[in-house]
C-alpha atoms as a PDB file:
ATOM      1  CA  UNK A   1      -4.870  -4.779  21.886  1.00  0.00           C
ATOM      2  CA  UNK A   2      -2.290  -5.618  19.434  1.00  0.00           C
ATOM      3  CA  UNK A   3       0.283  -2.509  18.179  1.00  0.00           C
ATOM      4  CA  UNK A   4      -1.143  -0.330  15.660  1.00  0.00           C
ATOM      5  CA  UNK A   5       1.555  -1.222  12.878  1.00  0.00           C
ATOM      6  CA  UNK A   6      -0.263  -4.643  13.492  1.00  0.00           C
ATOM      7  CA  UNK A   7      -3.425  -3.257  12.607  1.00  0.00           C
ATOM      8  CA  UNK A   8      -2.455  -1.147   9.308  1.00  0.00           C
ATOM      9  CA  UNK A   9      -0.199  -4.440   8.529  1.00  0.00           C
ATOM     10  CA  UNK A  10      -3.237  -6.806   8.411  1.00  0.00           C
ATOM     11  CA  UNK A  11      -5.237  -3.944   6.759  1.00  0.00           C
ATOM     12  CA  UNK A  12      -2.485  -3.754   4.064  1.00  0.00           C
ATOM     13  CA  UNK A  13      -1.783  -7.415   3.080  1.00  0.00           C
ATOM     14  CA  UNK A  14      -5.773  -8.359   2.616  1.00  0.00           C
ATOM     15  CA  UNK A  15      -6.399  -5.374   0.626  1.00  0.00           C
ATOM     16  CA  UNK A  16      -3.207  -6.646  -1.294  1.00  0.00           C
ATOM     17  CA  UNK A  17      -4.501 -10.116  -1.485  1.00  0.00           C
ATOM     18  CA  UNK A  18      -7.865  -8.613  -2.782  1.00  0.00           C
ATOM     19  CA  UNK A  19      -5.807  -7.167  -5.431  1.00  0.00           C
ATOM     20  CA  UNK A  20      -4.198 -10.634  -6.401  1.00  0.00           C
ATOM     21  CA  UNK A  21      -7.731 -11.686  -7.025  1.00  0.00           C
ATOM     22  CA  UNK A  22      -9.124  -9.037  -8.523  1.00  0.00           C
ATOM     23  CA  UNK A  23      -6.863  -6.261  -9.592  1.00  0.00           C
ATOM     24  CA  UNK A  24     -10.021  -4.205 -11.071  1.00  0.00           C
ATOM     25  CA  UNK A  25     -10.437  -2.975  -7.193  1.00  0.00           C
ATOM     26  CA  UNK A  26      -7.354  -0.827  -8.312  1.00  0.00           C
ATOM     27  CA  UNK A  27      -7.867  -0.676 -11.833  1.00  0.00           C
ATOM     28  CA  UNK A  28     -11.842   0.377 -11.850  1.00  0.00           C
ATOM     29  CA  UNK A  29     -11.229   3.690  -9.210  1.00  0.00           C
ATOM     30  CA  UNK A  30      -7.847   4.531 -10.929  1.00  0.00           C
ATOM     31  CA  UNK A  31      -8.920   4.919 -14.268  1.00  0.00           C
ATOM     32  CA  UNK A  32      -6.633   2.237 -15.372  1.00  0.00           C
ATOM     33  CA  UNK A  33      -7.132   0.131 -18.457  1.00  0.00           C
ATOM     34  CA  UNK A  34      -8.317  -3.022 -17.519  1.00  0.00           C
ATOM     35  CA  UNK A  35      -5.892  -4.906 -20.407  1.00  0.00           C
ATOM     36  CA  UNK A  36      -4.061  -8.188 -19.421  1.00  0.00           C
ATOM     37  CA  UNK A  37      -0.571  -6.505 -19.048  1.00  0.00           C
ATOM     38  CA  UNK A  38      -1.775  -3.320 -16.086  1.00  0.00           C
ATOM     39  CA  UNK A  39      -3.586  -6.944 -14.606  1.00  0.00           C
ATOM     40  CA  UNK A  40      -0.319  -8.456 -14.352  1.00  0.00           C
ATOM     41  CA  UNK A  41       1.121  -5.533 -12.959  1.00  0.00           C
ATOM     42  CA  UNK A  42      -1.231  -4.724  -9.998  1.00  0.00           C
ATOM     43  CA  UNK A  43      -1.228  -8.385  -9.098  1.00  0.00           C
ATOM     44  CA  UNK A  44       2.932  -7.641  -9.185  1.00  0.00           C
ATOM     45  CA  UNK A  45       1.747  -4.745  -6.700  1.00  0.00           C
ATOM     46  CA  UNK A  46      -0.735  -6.768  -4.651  1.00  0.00           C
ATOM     47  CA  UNK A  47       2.452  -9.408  -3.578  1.00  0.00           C
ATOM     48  CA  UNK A  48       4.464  -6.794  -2.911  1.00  0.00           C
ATOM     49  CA  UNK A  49       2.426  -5.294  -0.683  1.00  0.00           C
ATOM     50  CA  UNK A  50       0.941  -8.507   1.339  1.00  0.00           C
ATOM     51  CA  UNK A  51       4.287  -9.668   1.748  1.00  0.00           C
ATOM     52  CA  UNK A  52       5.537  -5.747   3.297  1.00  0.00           C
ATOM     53  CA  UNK A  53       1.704  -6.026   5.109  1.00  0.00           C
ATOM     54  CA  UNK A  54       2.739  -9.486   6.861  1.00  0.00           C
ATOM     55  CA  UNK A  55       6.464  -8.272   7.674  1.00  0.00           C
ATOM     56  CA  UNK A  56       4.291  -5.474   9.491  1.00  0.00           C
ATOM     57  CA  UNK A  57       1.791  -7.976  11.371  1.00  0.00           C
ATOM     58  CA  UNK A  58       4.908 -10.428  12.268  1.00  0.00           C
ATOM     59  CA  UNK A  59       7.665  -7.988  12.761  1.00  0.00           C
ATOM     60  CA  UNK A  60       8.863  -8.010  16.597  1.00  0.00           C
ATOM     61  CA  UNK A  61       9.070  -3.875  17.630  1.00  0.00           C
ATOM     62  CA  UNK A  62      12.062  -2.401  16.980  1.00  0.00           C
ATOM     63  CA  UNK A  63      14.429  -2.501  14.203  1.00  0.00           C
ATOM     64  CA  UNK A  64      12.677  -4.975  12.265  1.00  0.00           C
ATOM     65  CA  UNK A  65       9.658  -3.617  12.668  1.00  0.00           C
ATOM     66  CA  UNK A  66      10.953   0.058  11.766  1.00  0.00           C
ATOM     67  CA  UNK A  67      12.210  -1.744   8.537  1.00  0.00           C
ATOM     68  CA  UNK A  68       9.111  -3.343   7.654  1.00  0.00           C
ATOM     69  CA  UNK A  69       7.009   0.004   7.808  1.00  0.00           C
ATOM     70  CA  UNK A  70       9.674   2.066   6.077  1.00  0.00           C
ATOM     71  CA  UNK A  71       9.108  -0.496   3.188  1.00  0.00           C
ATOM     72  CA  UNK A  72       5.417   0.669   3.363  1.00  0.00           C
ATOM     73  CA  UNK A  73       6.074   3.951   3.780  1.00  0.00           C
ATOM     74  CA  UNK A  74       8.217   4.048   0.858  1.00  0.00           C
ATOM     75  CA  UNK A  75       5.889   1.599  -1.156  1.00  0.00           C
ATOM     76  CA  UNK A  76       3.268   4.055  -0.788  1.00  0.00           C
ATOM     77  CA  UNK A  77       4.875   7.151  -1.137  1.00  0.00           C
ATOM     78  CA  UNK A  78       7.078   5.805  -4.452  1.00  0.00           C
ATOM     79  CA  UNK A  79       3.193   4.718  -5.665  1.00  0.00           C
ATOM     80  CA  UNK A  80       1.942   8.143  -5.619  1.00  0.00           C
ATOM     81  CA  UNK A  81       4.876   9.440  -7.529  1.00  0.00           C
ATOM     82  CA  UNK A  82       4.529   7.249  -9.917  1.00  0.00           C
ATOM     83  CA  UNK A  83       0.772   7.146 -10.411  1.00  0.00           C
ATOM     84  CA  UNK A  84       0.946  11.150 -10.103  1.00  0.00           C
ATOM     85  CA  UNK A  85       2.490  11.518 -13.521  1.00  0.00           C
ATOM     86  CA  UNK A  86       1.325   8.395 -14.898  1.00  0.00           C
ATOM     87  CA  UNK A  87      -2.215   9.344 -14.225  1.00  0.00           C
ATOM     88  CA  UNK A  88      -1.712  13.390 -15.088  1.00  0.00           C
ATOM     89  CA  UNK A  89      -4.396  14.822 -16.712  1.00  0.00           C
ATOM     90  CA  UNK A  90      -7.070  12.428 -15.295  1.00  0.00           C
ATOM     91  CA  UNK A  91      -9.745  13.123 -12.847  1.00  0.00           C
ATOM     92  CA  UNK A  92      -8.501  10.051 -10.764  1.00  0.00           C
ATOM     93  CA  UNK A  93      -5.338  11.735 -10.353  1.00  0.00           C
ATOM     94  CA  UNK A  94      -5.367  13.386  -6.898  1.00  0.00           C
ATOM     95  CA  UNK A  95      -8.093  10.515  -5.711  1.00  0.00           C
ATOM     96  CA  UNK A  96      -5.556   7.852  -6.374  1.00  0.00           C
ATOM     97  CA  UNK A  97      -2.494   9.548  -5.589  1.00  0.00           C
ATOM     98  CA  UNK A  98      -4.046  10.896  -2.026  1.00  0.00           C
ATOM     99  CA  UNK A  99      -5.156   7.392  -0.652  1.00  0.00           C
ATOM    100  CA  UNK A 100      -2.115   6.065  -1.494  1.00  0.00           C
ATOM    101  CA  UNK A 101       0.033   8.907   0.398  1.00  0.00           C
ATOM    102  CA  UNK A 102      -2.303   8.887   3.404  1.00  0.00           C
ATOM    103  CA  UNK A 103      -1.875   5.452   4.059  1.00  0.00           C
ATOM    104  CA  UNK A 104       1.980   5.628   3.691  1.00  0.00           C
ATOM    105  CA  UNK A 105       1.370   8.324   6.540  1.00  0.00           C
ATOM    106  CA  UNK A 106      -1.303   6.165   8.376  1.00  0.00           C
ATOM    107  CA  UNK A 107       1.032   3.339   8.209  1.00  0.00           C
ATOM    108  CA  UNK A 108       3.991   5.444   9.543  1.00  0.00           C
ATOM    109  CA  UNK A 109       1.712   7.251  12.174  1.00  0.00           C
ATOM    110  CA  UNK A 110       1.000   3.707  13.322  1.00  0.00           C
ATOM    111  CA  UNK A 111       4.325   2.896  14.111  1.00  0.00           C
ATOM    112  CA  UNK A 112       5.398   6.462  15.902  1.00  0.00           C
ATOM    113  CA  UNK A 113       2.460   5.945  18.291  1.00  0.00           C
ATOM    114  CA  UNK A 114       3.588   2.059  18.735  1.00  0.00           C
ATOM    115  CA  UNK A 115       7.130   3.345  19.992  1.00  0.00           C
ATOM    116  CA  UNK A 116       6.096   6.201  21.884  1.00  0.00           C
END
């Protein structure tokens, strides 16, 4: 079975590349505007985060792969900071900012189990 960092770094980069293609799979649940300039900005965020997903998926354990998921974590945690005040006021707030905080934890749960 391959590690679990593996896993939640395959899981991250085609959800990313999803958002490359279609950035309204962020935009629509967010309660973004779907306007040409937050489209050019989640595709920004969907490269990002395939290229931190594949440093997760082809990362050797160890260092490297510690790196790769602290860029995740961090991704995902800065994300939620961000979209917490940039979405305050909104009912998508705590949605948005949630998923995107679990999966920073998933992500570095995944990698604490792999080096146990």
């Amino acid at each position: 079975m391959p590690a679990l960092t593996t896993l939640t770094g395959a899981a991250t980069a085609a959800y990313s590349m999803a958002l490359v293609a279609k950035p309204e799979i962020l935009q629509r649940p967010s309660g973004l505007s779907r306007n040409q300039d937050n489209r050019t900005l989640t595709r920004l965020v969907g490269v990002r985060d395939t290229a931190i997903g594949l440093a997760m998926v082809l990362a050797p354990a160890g260092a490297p792969r510690r790196a790769a998921v602290g860029a995740r974590v961090a991704s995902d945690w800065g994300d939620a900071a961000v979209l917490g005040v940039a979405l305050r006021g909104r009912d998508t707030q705590a949605k948005v900012v949630g998923f995107a905080a679990f999966w920073g934890a998933v992500c570095l749960a995944a990698l604490r189990f792999d080096e146990r």
